[in-house]
Protein backbone atom coordinates (compact mmCIF):
# COMPACT_ATOMS: atom_id res chain seq x y z
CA UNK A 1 69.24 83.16 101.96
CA UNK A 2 69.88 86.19 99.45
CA UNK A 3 69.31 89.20 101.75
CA UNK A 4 72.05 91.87 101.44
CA UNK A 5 73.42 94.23 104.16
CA UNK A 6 72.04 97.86 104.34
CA UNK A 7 74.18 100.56 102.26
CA UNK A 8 74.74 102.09 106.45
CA UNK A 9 76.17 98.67 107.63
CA UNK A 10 78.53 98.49 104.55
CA UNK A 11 79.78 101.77 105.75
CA UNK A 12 80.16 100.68 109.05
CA UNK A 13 82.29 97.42 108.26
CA UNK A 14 84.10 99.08 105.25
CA UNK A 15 87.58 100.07 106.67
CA UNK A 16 88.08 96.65 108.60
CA UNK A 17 86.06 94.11 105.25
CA UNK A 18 88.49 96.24 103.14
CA UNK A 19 92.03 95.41 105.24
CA UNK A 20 90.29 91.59 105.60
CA UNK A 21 89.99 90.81 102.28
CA UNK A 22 93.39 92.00 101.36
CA UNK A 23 94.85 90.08 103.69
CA UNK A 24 92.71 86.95 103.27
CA UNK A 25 90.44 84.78 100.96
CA UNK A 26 87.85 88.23 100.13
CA UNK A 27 84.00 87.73 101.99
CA UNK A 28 80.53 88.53 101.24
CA UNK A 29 78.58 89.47 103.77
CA UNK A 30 74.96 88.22 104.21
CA UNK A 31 71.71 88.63 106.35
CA UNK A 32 69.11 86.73 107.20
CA UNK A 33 66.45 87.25 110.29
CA UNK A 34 69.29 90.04 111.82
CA UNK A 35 71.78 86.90 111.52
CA UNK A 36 74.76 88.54 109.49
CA UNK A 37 76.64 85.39 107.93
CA UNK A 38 80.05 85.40 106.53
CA UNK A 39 81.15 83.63 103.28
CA UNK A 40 84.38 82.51 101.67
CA UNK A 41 82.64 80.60 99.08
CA UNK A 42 81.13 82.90 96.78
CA UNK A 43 78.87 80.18 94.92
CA UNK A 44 77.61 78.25 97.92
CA UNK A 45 75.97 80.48 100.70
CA UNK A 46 73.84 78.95 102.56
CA UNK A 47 73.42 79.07 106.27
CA UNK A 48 75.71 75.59 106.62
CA UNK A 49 78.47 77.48 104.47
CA UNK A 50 79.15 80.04 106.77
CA UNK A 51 83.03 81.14 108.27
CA UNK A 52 81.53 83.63 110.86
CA UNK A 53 78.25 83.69 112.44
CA UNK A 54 76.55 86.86 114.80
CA UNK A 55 73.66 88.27 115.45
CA UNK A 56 75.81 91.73 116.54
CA UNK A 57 77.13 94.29 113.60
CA UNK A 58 79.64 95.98 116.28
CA UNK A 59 80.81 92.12 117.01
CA UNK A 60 81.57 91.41 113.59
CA UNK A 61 83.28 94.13 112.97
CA UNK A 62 85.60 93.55 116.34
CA UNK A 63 85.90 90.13 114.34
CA UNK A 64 87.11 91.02 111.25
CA UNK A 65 89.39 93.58 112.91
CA UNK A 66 90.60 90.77 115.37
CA UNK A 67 91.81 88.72 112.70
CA UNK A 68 93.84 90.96 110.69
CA UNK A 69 95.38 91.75 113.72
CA UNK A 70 96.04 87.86 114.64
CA UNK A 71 97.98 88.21 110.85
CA UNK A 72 99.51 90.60 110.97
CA UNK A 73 100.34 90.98 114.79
């Protein structure tokens, strides 16, 4: 699995992957088959390796906002 997120999807997730990975362990962000799979391990990604899992861009982005929020209440 080595297929990168658009340049418009970046975009989309920036503000909330930005406050996520200063707050936490940073992510990459992957896709494969309109799966977008989330990584903490930056040498191992494959699709057993994965912290987050969606098939929905808005979702993952309510995700990543949802947890910053859980640590920062």
């Amino acid at each position: 699995m080595n297929n990168q997120i658009t340049i418009k999807e970046v975009l989309f997730l920036d503000k909330h992957l930005k406050a996520f990975n200063a707050n936490f362990k940073p992510v990459s962000i992957l896709k494969n088959h309109k799966i977008y799979y989330v990584f903490q391990d930056q040498i191992n990604k494959d699709e057993n390796n994965y912290i987050y899992k969606t098939d929905n861009i808005y979702e993952l982005n309510g995700w990543l906002y949802g947890t910053i929020q859980a640590k920062c209440k």
